[in-house]
Protein backbone atom coordinates (compact mmCIF):
# COMPACT_ATOMS: atom_id res chain seq x y z
CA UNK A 1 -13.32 16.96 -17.86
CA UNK A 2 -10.84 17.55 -15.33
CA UNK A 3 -11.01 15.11 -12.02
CA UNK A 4 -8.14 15.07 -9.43
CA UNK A 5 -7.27 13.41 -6.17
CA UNK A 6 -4.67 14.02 -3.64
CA UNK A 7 -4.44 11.08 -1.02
CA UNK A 8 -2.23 11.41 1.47
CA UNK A 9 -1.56 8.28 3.60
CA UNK A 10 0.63 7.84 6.59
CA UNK A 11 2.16 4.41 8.06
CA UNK A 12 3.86 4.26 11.09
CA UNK A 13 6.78 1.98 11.84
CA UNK A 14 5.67 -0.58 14.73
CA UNK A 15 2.07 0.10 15.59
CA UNK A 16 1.06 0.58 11.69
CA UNK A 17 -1.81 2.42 11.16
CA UNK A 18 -3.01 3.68 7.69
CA UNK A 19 -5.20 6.57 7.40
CA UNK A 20 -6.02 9.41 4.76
CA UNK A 21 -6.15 13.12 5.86
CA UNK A 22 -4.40 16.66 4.26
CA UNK A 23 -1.42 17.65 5.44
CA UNK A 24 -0.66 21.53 6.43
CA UNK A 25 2.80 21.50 5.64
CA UNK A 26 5.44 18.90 4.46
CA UNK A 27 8.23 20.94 5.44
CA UNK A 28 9.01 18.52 8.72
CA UNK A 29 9.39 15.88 5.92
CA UNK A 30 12.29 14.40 4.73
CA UNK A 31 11.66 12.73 1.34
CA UNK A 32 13.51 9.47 0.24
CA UNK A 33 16.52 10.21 -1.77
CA UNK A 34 19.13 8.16 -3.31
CA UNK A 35 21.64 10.38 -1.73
CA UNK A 36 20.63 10.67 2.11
CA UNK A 37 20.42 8.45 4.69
CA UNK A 38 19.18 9.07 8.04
CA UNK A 39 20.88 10.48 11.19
CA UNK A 40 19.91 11.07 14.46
CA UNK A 41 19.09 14.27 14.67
CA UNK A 42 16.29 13.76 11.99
CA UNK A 43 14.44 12.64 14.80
CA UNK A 44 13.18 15.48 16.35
CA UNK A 45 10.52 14.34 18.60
CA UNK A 46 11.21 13.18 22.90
CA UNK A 47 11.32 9.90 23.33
CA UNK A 48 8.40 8.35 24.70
CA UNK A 49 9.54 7.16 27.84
CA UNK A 50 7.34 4.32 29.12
CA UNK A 51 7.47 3.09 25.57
CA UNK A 52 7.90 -0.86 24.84
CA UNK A 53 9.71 0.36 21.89
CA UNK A 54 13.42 1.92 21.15
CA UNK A 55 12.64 4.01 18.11
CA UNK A 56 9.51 4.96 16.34
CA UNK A 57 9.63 6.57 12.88
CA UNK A 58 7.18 8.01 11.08
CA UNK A 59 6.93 6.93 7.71
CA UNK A 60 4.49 6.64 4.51
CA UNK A 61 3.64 7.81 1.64
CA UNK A 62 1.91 11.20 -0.19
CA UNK A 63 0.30 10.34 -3.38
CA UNK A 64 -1.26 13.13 -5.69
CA UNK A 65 -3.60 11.83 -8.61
CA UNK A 66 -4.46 13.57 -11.57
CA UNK A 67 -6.39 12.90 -14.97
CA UNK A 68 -7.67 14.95 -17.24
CA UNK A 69 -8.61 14.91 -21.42
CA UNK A 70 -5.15 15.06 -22.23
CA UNK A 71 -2.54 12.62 -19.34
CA UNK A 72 -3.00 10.85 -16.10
CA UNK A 73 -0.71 12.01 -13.70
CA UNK A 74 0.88 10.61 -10.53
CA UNK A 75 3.36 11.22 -7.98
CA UNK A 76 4.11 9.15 -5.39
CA UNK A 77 6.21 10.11 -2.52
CA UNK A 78 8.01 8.51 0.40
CA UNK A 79 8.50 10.49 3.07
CA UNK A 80 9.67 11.03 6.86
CA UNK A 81 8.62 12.64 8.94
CA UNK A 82 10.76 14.63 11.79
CA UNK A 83 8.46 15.95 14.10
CA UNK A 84 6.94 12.47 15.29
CA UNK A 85 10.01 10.42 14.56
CA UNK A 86 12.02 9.45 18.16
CA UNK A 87 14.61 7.41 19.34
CA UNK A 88 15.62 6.45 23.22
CA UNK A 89 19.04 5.39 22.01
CA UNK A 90 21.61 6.27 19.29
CA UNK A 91 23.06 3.16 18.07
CA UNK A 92 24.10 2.46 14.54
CA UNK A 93 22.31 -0.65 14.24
CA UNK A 94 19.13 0.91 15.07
CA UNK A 95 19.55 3.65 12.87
CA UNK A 96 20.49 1.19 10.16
CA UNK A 97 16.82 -0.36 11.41
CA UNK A 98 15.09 2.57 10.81
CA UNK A 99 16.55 3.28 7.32
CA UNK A 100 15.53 0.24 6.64
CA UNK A 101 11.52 1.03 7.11
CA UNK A 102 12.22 3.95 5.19
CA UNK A 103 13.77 1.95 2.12
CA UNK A 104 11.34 -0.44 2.72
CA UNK A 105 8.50 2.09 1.62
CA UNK A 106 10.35 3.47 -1.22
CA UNK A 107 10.47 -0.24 -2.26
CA UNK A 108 7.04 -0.55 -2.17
CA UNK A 109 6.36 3.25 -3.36
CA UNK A 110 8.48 1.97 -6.43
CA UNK A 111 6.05 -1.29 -6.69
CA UNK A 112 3.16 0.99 -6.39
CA UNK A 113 4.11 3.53 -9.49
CA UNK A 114 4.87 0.40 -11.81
CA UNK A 115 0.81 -0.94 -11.10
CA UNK A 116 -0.36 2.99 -11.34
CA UNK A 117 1.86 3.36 -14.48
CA UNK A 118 0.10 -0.38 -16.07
CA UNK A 119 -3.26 0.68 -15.48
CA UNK A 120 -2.72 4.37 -16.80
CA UNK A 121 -1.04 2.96 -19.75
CA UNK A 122 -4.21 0.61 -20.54
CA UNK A 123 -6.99 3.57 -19.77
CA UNK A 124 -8.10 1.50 -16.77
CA UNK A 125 -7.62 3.84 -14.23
CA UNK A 126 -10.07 6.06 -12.09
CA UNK A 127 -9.99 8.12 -8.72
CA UNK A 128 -11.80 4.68 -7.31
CA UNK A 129 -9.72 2.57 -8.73
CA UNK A 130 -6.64 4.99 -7.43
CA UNK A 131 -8.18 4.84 -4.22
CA UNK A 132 -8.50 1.32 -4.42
CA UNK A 133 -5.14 0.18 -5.53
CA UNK A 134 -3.45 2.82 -2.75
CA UNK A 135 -5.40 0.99 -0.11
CA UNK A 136 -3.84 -2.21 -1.53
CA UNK A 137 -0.18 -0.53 -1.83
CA UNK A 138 -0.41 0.21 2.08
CA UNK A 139 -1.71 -2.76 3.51
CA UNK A 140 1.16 -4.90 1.11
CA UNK A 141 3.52 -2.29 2.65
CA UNK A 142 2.12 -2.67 6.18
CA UNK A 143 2.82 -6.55 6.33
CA UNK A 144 6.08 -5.67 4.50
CA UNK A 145 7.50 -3.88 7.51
CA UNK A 146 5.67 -5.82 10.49
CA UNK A 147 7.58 -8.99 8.33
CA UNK A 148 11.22 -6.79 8.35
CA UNK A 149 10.20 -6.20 12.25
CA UNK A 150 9.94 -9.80 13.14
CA UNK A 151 12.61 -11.34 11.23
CA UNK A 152 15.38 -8.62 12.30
CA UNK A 153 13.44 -8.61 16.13
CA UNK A 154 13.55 -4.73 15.75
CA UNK A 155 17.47 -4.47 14.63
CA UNK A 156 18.43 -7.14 18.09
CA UNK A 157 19.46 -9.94 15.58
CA UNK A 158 22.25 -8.16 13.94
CA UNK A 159 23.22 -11.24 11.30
CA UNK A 160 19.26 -11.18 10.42
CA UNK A 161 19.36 -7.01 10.02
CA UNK A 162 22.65 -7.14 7.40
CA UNK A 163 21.16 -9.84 5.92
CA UNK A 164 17.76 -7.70 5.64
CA UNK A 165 20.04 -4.39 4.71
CA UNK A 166 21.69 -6.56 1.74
CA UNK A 167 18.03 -7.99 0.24
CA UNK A 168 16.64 -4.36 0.92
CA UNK A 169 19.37 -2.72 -1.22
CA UNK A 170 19.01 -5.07 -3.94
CA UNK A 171 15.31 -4.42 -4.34
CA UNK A 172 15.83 -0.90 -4.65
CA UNK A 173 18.11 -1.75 -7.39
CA UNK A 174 15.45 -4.39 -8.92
CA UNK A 175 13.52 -1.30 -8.92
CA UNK A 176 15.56 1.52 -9.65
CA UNK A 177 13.98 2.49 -12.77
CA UNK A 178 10.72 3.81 -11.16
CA UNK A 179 12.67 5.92 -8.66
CA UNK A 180 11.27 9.29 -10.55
CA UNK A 181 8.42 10.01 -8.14
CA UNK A 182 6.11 11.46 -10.85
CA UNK A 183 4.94 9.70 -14.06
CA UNK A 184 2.68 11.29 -16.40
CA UNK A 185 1.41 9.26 -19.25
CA UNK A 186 -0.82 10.79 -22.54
CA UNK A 187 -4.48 9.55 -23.09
């Protein structure tokens, strides 16, 4: 018996909406690295003029689920994505903002693979139950970053954003060990 599941779900910084679909192509997508940070030019789409907001980045995860006689299989990626990320203005401290929300997901991306890894490790794991606990994983995520948005006021309280930058970086240390995107794990 072979059963798989791909689930790709999107959140997007500020007005967060969760949704499943396919995605075409993932070659507009940066995907979080140890090694890169965010620049400017990594957002690629105009500005939205009469928007309320500075920035708006596209970010989220794409999860692929896979179990079969032998191993479950998951990979869990956080990604960006370029072609609907914008920004009206170029200032460090919003760019450190928006890194931020992208961390932030890894973070919980990280969270995510230790619960998939627990339940594939005691056999109680299922496409539902995937389905189910990646449901759970966004919304945890979505309150995550409207929580980072309010307590930073969008990167305009600069003690509040290093302070955020500091607990965000030590999380992703906390964490570190389930930075491998894929885990595979025998039956």
């Amino acid at each position: 018996m072979k059963a798989s599941l791909t689930i790709f779900v999107f959140c997007f910084l500020l007005n967060v909406i969760s949704y499943s679909q396919e995605v075409d192509s993932t070659q507009n997508f940066i995907f979080w690295s140890d090694d890169y940070r965010l620049i400017w030019t990594d957002f690629e789409k105009l500005p939205q003029r009469y928007s309320e907001h500075t920035a708006f980045s596209v970010i989220g995860y794409i999860c692929e689920f896979e179990m079969n006689d032998r191993h479950y299989k998951v990979n869990i990626r956080t990604y960006f994505d370029r072609n609907n990320s914008w920004s009206k203005h170029w200032v460090p401290i919003l760019l450190s903002h928006e890194q931020g929300h992208f961390d932030l997901a890894e973070i919980y991306a990280r969270k995510f693979r230790l619960e998939i890894l627990e339940a594939m490790k005691s056999g109680n794991i299922s496409i539902k139950k995937f389905e189910q606990m990646s449901d759970a994983a966004m919304r945890r995520l979505e309150e995550a970053q409207l929580e980072y948005d309010k307590a930073t006021n969008y990167s305009l309280d600069y003690r509040a954003q290093l302070k955020w930058n500091e607990h965000i970086k030590e999380e992703l240390m906390k964490f570190d060990h389930l930075k491998n995107p894929e885990i595979v794990v025998s039956r």
